[in-house]
PDB file of N, CA and C in Angstrom:
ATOM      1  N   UNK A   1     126.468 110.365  49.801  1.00  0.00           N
ATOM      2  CA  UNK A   1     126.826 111.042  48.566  1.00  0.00           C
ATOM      3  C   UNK A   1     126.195 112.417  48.554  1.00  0.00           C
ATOM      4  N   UNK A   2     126.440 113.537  47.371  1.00  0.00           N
ATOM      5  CA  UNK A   2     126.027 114.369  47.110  1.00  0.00           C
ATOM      6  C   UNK A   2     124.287 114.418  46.736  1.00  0.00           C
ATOM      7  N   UNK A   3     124.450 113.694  45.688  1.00  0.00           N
ATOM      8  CA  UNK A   3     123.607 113.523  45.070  1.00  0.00           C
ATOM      9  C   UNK A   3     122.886 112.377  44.947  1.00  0.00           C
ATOM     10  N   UNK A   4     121.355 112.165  44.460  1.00  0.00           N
ATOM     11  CA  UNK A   4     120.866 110.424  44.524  1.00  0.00           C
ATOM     12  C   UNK A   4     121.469 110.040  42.968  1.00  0.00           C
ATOM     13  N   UNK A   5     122.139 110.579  42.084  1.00  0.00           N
ATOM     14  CA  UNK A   5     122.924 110.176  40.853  1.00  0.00           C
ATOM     15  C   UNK A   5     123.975 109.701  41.315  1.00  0.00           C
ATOM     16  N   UNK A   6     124.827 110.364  42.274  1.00  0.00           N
ATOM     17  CA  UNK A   6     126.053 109.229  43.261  1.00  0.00           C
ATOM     18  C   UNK A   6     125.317 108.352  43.981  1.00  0.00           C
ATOM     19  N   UNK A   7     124.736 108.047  43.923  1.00  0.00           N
ATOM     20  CA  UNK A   7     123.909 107.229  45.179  1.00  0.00           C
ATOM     21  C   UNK A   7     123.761 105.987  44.515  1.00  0.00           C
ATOM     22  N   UNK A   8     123.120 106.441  43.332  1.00  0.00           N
ATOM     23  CA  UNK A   8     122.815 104.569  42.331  1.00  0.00           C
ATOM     24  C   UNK A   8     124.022 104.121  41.947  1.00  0.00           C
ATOM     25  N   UNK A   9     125.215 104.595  41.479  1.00  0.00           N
ATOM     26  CA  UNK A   9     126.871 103.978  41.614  1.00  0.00           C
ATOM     27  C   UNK A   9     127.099 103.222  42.759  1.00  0.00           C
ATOM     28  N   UNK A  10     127.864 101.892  42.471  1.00  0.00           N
ATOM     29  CA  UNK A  10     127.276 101.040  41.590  1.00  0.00           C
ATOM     30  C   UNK A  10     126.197 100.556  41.192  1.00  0.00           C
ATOM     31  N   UNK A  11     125.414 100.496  39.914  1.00  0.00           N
ATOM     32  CA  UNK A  11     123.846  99.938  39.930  1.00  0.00           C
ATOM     33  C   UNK A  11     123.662  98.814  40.270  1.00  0.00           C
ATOM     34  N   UNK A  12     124.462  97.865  40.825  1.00  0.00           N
ATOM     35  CA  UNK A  12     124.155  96.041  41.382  1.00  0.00           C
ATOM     36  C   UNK A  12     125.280  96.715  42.855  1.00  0.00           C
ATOM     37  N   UNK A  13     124.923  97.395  43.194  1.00  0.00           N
ATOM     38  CA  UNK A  13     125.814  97.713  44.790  1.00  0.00           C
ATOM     39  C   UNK A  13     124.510  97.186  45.943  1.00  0.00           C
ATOM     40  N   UNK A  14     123.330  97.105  45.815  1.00  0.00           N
ATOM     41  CA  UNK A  14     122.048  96.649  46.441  1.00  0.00           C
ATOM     42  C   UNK A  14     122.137  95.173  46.477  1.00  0.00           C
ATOM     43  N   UNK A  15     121.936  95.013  45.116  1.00  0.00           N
ATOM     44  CA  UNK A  15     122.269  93.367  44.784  1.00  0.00           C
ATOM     45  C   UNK A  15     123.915  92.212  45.935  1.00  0.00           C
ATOM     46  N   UNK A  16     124.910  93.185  45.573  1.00  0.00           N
ATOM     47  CA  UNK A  16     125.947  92.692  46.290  1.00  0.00           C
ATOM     48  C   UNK A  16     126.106  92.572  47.598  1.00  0.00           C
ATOM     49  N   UNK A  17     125.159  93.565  48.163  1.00  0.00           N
ATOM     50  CA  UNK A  17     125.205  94.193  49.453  1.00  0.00           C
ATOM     51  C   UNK A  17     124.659  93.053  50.049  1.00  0.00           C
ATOM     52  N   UNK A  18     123.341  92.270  49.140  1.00  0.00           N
ATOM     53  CA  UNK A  18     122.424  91.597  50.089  1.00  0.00           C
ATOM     54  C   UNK A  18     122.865  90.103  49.961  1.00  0.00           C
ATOM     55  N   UNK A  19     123.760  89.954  49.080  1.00  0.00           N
ATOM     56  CA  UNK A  19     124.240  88.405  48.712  1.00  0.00           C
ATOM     57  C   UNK A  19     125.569  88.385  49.395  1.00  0.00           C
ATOM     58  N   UNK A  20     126.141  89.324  50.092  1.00  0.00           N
ATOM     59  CA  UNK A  20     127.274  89.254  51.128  1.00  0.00           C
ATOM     60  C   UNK A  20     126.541  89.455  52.531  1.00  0.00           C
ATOM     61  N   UNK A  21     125.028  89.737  52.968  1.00  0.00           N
ATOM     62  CA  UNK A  21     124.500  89.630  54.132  1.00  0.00           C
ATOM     63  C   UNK A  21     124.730  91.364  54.434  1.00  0.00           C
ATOM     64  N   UNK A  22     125.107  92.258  53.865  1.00  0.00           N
ATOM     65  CA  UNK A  22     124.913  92.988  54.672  1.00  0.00           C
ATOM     66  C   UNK A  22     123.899  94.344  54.162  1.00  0.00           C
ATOM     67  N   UNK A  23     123.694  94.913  55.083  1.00  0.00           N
ATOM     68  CA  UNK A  23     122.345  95.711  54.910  1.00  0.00           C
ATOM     69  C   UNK A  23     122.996  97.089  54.441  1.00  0.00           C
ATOM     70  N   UNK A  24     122.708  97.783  53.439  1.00  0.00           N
ATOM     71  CA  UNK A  24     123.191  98.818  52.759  1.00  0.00           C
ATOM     72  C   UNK A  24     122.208 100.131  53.340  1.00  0.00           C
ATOM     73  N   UNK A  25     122.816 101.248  53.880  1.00  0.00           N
ATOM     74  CA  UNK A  25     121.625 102.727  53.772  1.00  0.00           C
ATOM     75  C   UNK A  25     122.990 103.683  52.887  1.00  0.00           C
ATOM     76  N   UNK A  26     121.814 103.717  52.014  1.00  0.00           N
ATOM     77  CA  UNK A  26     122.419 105.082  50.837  1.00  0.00           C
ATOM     78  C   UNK A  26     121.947 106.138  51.694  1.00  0.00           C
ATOM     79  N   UNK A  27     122.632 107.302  52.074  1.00  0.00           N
ATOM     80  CA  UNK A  27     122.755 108.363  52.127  1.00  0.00           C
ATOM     81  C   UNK A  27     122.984 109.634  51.207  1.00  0.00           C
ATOM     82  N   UNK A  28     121.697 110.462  50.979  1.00  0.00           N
ATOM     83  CA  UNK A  28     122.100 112.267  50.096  1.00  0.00           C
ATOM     84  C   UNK A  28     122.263 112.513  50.555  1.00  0.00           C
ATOM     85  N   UNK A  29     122.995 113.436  50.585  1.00  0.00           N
ATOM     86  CA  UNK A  29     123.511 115.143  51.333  1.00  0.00           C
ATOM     87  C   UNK A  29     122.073 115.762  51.733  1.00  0.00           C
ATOM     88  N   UNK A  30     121.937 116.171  50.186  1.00  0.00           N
ATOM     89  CA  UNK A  30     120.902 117.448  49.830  1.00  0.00           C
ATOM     90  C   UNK A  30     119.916 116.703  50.355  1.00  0.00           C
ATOM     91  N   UNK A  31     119.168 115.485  50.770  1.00  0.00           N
ATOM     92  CA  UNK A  31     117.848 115.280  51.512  1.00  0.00           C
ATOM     93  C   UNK A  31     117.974 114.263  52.295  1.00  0.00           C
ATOM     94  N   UNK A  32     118.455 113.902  52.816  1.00  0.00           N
ATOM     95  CA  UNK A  32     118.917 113.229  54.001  1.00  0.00           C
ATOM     96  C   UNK A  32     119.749 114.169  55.404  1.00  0.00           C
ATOM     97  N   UNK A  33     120.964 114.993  55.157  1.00  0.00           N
ATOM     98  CA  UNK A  33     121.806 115.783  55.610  1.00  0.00           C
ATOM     99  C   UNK A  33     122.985 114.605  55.897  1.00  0.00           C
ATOM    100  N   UNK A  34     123.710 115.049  56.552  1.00  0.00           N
ATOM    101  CA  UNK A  34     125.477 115.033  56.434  1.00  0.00           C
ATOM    102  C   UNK A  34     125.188 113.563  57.224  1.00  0.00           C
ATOM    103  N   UNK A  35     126.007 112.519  56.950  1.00  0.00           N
ATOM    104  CA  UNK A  35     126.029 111.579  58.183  1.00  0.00           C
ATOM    105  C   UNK A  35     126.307 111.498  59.054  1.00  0.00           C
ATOM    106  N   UNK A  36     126.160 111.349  60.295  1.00  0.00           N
ATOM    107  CA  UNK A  36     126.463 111.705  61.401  1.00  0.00           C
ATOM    108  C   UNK A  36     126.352 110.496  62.765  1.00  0.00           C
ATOM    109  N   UNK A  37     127.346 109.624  64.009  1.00  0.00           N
ATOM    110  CA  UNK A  37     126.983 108.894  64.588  1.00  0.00           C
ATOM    111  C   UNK A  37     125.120 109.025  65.167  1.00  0.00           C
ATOM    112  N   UNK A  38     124.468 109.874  64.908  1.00  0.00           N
ATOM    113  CA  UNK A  38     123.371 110.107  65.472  1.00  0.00           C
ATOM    114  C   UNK A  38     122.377 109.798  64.325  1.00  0.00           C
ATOM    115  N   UNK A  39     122.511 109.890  63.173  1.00  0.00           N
ATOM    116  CA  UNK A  39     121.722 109.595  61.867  1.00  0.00           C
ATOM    117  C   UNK A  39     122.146 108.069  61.943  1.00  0.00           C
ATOM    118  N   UNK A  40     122.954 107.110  62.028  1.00  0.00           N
ATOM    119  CA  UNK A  40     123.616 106.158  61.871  1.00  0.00           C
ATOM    120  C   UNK A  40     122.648 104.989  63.080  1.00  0.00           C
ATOM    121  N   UNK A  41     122.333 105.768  64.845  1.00  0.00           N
ATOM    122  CA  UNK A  41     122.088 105.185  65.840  1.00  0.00           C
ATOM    123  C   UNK A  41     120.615 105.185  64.977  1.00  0.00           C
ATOM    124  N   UNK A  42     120.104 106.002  65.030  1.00  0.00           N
ATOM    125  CA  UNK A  42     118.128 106.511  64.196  1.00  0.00           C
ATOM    126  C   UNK A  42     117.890 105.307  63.558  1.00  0.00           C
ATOM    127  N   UNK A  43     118.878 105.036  62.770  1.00  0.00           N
ATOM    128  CA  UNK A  43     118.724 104.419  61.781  1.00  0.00           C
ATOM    129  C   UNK A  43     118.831 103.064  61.624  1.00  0.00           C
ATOM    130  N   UNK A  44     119.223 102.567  62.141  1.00  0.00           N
ATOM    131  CA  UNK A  44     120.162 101.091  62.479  1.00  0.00           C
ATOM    132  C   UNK A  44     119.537 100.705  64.090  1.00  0.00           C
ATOM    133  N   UNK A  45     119.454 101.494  64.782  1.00  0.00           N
ATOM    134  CA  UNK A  45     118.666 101.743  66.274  1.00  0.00           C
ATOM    135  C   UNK A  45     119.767 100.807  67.371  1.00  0.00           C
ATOM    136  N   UNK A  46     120.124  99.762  67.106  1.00  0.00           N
ATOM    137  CA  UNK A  46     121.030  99.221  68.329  1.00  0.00           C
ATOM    138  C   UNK A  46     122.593  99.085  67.728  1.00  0.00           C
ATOM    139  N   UNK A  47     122.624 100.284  68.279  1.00  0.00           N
ATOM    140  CA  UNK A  47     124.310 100.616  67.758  1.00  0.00           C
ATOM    141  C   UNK A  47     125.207  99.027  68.387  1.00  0.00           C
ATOM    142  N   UNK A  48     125.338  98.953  69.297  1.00  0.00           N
ATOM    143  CA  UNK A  48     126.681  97.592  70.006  1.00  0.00           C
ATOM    144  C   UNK A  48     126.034  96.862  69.045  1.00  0.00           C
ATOM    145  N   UNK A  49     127.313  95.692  69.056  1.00  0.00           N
ATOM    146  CA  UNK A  49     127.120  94.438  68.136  1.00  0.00           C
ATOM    147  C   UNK A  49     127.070  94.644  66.174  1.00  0.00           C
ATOM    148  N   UNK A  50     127.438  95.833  65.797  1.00  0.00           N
ATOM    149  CA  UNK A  50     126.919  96.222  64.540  1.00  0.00           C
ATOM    150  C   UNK A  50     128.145  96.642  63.915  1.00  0.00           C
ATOM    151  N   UNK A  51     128.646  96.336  62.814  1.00  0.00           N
ATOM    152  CA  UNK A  51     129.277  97.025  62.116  1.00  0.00           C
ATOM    153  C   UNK A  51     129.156  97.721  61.139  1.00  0.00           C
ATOM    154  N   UNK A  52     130.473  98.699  60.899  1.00  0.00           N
ATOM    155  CA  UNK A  52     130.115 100.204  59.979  1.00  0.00           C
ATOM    156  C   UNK A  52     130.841 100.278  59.339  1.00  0.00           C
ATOM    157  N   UNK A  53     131.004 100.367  57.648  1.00  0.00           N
ATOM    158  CA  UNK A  53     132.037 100.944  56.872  1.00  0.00           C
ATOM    159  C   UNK A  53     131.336 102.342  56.606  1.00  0.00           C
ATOM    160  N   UNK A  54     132.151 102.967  56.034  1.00  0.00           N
ATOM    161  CA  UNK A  54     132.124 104.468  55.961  1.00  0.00           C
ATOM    162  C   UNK A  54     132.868 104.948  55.041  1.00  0.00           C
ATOM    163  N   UNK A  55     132.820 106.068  54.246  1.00  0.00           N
ATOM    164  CA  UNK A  55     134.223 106.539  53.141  1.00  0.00           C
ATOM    165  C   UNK A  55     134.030 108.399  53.343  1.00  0.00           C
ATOM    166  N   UNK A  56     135.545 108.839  53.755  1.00  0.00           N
ATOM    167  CA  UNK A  56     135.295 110.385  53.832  1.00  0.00           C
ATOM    168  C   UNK A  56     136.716 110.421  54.319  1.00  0.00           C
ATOM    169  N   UNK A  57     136.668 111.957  54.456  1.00  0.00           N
ATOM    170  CA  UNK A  57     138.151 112.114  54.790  1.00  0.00           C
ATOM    171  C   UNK A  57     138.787 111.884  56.152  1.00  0.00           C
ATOM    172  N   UNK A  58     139.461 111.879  56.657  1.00  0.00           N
ATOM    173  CA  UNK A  58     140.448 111.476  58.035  1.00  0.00           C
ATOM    174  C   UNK A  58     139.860 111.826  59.320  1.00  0.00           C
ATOM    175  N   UNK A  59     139.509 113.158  59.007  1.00  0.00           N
ATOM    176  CA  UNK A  59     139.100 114.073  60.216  1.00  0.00           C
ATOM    177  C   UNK A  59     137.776 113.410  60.204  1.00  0.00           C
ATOM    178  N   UNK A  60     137.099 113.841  59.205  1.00  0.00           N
ATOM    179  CA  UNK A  60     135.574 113.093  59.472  1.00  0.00           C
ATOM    180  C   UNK A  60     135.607 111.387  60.125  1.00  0.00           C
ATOM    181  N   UNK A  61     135.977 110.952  59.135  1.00  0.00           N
ATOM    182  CA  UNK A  61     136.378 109.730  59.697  1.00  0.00           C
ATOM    183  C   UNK A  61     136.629 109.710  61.488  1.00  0.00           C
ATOM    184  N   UNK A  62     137.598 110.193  61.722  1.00  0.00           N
ATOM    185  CA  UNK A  62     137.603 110.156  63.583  1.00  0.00           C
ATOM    186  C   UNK A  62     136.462 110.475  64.433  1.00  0.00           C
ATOM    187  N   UNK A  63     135.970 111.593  63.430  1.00  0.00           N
ATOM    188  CA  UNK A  63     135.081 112.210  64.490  1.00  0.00           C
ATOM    189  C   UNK A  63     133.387 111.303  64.580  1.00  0.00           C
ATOM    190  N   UNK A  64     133.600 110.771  63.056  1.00  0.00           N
ATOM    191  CA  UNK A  64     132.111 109.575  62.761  1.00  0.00           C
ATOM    192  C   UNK A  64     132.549 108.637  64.055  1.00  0.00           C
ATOM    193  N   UNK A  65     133.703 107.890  63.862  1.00  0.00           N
ATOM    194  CA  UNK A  65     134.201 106.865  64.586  1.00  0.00           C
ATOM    195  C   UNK A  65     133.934 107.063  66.444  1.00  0.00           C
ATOM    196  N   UNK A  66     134.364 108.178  66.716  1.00  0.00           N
ATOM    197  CA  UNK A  66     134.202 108.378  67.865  1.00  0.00           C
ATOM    198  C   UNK A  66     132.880 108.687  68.316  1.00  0.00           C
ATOM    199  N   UNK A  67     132.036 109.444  67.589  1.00  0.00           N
ATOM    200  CA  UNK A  67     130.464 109.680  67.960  1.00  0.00           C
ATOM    201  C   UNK A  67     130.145 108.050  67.924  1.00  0.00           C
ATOM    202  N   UNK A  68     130.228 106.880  66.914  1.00  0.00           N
ATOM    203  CA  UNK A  68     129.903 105.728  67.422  1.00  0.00           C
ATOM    204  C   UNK A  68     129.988 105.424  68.189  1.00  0.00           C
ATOM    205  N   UNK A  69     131.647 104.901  68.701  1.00  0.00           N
ATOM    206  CA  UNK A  69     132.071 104.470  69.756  1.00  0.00           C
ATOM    207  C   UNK A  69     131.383 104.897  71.015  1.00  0.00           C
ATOM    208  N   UNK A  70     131.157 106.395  71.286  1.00  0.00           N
ATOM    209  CA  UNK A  70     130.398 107.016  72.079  1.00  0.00           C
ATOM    210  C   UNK A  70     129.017 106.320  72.134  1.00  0.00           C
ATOM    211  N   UNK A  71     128.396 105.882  71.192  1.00  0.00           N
ATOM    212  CA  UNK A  71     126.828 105.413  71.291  1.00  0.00           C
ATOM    213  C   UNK A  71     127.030 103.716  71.143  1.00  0.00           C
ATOM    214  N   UNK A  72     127.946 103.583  71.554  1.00  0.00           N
ATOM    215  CA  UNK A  72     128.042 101.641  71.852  1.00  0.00           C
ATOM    216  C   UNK A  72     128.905 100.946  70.922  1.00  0.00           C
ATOM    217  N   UNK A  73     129.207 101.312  69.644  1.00  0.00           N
ATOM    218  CA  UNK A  73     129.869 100.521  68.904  1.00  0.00           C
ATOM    219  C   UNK A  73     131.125 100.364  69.210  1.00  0.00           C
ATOM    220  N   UNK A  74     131.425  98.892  69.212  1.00  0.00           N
ATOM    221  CA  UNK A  74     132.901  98.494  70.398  1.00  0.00           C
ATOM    222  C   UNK A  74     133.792  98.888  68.918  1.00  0.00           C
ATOM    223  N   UNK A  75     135.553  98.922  68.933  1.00  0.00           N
ATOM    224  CA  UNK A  75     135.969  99.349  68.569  1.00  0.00           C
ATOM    225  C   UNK A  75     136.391  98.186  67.144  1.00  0.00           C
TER     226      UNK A  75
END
């Protein structure tokens, strides 16, 4: 998100995240920087075997997708 005010939307999005098993990283813009397959590997550390949702536009989208793919995440 932009902001950590987009970031707490939804306020039980933590809660849901962890009662469906999966592990949530909120991302700011302004203090974190842009997401990127390389912020994603840092972060998570063993890219294969892992899955990723993501929300952005098309282009970004390909280009996130492919920097994964590039660092292990099967398709």
């Amino acid at each position: 998100t932009t902001t950590a005010t987009e970031a707490a939307f939804p306020a039980d999005l933590d809660a849901r995240c962890a009662s469906a098993g999966v592990r949530l990283h909120r991302l700011v813009a302004a203090r974190d920087g842009l997401l990127s397959a390389a912020g994603v590997a840092r972060e998570v550390g063993k890219i294969a075997g892992s899955r990723v949702w993501f929300c952005g536009p098309e282009g970004f989208a390909r280009s996130l997708r492919a920097g994964l793919e590039a660092a292990g995440l099967g398709r």
